[in-house]
Each structure stands twice: as structure tokens, then as C-alpha cells.
PDB file of N, CA and C in Angstrom:
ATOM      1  N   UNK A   1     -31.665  95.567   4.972  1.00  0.00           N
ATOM      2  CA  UNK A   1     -31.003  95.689   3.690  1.00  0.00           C
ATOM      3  C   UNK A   1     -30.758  97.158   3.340  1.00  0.00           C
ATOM      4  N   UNK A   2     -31.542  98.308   3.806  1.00  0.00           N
ATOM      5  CA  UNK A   2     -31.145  99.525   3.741  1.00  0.00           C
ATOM      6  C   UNK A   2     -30.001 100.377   4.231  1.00  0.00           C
ATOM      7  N   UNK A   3     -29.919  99.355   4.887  1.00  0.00           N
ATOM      8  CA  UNK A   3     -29.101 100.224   5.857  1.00  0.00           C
ATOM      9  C   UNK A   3     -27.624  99.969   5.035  1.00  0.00           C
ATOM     10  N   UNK A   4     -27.511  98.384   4.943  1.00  0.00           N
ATOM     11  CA  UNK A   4     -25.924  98.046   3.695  1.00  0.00           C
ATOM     12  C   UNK A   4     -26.282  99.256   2.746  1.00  0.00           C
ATOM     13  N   UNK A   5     -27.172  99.093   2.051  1.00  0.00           N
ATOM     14  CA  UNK A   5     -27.300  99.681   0.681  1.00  0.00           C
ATOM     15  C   UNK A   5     -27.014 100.948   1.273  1.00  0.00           C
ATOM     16  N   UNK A   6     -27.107 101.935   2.320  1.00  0.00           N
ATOM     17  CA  UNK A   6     -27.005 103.256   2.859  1.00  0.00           C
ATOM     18  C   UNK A   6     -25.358 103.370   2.933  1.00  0.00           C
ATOM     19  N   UNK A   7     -24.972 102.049   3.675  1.00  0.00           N
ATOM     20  CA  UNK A   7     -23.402 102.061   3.823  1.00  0.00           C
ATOM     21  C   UNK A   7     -22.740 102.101   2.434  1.00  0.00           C
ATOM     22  N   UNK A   8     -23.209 101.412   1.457  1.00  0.00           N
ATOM     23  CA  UNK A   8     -22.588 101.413   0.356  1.00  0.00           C
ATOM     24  C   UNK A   8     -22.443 102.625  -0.531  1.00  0.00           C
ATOM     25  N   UNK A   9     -23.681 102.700  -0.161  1.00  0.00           N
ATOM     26  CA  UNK A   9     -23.376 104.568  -0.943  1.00  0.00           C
ATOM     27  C   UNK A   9     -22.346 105.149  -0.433  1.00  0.00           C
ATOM     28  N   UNK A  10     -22.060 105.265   0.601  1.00  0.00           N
ATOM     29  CA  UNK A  10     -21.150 106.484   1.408  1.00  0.00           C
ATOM     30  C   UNK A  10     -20.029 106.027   1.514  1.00  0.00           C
ATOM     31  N   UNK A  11     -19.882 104.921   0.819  1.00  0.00           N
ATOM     32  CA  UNK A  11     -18.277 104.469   0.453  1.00  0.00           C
ATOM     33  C   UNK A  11     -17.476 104.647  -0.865  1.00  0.00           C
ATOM     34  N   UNK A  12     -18.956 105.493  -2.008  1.00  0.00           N
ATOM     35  CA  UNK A  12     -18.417 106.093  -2.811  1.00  0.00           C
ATOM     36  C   UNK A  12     -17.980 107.405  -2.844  1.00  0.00           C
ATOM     37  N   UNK A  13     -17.385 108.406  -3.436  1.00  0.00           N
ATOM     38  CA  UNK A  13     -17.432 109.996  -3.839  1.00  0.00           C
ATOM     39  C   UNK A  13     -18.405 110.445  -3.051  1.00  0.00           C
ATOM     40  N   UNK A  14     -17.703 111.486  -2.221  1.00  0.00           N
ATOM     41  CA  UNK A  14     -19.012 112.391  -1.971  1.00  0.00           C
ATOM     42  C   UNK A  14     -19.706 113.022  -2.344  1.00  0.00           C
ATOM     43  N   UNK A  15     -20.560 113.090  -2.075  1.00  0.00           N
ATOM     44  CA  UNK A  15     -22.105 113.894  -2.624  1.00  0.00           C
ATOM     45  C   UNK A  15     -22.819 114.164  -1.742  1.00  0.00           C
ATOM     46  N   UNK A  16     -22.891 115.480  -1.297  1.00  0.00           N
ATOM     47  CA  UNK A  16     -23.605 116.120  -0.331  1.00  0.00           C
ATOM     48  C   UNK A  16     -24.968 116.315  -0.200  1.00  0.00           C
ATOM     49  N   UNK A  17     -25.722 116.067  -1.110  1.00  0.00           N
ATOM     50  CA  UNK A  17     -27.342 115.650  -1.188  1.00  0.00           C
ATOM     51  C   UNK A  17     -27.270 114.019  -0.801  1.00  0.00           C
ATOM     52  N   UNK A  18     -26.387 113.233  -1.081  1.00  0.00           N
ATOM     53  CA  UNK A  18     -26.752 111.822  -0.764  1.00  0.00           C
ATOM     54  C   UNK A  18     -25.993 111.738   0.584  1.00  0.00           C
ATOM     55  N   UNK A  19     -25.080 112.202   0.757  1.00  0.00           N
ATOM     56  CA  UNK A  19     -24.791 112.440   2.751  1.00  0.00           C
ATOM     57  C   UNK A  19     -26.062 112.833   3.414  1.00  0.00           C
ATOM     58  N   UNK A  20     -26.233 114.033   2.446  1.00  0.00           N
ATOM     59  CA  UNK A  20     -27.754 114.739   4.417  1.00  0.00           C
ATOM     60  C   UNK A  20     -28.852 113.593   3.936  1.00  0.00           C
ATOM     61  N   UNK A  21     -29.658 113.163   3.122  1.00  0.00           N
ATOM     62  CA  UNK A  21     -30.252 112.081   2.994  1.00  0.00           C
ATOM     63  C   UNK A  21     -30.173 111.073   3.505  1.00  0.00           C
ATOM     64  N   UNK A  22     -28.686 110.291   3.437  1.00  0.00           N
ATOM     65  CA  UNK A  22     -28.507 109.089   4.502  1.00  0.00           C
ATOM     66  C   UNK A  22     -28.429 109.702   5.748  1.00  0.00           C
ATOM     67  N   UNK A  23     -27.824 110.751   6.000  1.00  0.00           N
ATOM     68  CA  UNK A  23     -27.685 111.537   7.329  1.00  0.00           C
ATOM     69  C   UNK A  23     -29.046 111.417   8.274  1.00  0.00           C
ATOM     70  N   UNK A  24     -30.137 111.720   7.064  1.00  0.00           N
ATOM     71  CA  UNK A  24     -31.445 112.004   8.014  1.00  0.00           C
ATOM     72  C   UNK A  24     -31.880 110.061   8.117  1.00  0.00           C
ATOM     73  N   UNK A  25     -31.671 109.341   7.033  1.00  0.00           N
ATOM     74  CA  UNK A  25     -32.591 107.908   7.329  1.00  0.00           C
ATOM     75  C   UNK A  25     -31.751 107.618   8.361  1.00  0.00           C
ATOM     76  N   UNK A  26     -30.328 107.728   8.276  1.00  0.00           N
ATOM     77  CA  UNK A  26     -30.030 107.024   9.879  1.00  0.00           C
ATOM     78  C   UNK A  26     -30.798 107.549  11.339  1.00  0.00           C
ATOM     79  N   UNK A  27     -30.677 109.041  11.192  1.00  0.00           N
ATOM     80  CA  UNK A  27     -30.906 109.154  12.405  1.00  0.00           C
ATOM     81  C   UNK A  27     -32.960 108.855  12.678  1.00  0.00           C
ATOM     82  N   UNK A  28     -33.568 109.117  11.759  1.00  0.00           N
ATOM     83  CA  UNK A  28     -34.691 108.769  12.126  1.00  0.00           C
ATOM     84  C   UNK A  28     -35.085 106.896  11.736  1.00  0.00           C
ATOM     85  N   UNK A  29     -34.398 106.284  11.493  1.00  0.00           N
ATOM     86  CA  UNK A  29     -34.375 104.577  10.819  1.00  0.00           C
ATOM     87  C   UNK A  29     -34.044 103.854  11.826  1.00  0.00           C
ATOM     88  N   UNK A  30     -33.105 104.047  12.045  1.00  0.00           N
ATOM     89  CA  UNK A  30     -32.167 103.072  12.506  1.00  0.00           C
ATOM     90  C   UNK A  30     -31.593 103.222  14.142  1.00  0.00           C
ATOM     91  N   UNK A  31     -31.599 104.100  14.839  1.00  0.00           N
ATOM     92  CA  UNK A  31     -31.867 103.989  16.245  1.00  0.00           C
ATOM     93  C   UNK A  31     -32.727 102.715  16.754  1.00  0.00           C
ATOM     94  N   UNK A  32     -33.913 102.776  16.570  1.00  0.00           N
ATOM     95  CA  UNK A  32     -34.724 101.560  17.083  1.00  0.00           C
ATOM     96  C   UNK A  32     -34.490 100.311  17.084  1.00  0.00           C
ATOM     97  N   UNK A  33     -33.879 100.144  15.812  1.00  0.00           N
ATOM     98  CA  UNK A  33     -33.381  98.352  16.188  1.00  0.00           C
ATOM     99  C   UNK A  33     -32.216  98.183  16.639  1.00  0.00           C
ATOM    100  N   UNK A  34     -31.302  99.351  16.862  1.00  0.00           N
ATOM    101  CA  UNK A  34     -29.918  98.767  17.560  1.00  0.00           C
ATOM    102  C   UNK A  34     -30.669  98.979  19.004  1.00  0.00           C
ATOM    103  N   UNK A  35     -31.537  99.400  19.620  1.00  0.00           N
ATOM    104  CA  UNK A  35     -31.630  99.582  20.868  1.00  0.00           C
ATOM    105  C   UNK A  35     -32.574  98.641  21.334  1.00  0.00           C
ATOM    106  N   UNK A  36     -33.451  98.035  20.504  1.00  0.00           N
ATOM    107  CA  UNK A  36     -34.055  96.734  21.023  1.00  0.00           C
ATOM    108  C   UNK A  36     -33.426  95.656  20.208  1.00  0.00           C
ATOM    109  N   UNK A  37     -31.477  95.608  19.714  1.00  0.00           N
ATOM    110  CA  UNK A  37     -30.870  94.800  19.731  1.00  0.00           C
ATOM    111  C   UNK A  37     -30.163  94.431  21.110  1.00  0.00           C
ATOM    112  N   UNK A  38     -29.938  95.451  21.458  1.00  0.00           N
ATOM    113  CA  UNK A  38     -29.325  95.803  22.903  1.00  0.00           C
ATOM    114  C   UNK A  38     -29.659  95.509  23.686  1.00  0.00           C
ATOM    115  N   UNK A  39     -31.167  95.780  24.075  1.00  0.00           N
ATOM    116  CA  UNK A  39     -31.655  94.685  24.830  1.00  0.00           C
ATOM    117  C   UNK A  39     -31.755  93.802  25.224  1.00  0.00           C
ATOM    118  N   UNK A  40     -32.339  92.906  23.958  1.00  0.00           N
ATOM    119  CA  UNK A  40     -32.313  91.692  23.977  1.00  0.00           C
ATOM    120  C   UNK A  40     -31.151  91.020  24.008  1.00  0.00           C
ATOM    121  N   UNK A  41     -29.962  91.695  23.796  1.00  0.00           N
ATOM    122  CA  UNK A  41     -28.432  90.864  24.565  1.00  0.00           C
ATOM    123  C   UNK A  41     -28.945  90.878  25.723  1.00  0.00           C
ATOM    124  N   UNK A  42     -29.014  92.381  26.283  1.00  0.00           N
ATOM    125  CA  UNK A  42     -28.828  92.570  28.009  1.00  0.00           C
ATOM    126  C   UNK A  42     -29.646  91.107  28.571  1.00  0.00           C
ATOM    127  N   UNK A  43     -31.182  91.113  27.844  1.00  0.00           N
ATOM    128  CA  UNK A  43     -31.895  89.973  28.434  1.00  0.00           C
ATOM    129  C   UNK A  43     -31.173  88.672  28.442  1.00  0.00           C
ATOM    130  N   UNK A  44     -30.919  88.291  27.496  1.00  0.00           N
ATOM    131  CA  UNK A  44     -29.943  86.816  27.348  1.00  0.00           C
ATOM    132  C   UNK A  44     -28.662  86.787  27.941  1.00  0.00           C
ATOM    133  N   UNK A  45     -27.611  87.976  28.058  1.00  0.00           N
ATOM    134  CA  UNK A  45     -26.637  88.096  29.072  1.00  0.00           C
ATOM    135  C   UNK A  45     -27.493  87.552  30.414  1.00  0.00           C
ATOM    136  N   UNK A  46     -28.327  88.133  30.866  1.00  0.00           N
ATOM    137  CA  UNK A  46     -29.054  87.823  32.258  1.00  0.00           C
ATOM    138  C   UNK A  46     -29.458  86.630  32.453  1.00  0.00           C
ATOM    139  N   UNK A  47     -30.105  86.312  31.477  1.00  0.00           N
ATOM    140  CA  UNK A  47     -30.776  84.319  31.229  1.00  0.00           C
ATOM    141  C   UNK A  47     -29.381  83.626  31.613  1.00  0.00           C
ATOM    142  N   UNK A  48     -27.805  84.063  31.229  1.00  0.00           N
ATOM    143  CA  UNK A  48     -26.841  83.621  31.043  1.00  0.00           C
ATOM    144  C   UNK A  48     -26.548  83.476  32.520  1.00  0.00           C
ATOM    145  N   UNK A  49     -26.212  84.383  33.032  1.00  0.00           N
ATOM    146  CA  UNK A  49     -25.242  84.766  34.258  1.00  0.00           C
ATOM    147  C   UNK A  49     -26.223  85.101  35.637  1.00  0.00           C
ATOM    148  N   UNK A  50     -27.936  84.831  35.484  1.00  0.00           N
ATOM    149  CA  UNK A  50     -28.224  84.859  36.376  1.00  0.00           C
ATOM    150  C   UNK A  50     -29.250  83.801  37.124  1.00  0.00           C
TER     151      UNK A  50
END
């Protein structure tokens, strides 16, 4: 849910204290679950096709 609520901000006016703020939760937040989302395709692609 943070992450919408992160997107939503940055679809208003900019504001350069609320950019480097979301700037920093993405990069320290949100890496980890797209990459053990990724995965777990790769795994189920494989369950799929192998």
C-alpha cells in the first residue's frame, strides 16, 4: 500500500523534499519484493515449461 500511496504523491506538483524522500523509500523499500517477485515467476515459468 506504500508504495500506491508513494506513486500518488508524485503525481501531484512537485516538491523536492517529497521527491528525495520517495526517492530514498524506493530505492531502499522496494527492490526486494520485485526481485523475489521475479523469481518466483522464473520458478513457475519452469514448473510450466519444464
Amino acid at each position: 500500500m506504500a508504495m500506491i500511496q508513494d506513486r500518488n504523491m508524485t503525481a501531484h506538483p512537485y516538491d523536492e523534499s517529497v521527491a528525495r524522500e520517495i526517492t530514498a523509500r524506493v530505492a531502499a523499500l522496494y527492490p526486494p519484493p520485485f526481485v523475489a517477485f521475479a523469481a518466483r515467476m522464473d520458478e513457475m515459468a519452469g514448473n510450466i515449461h519444464g
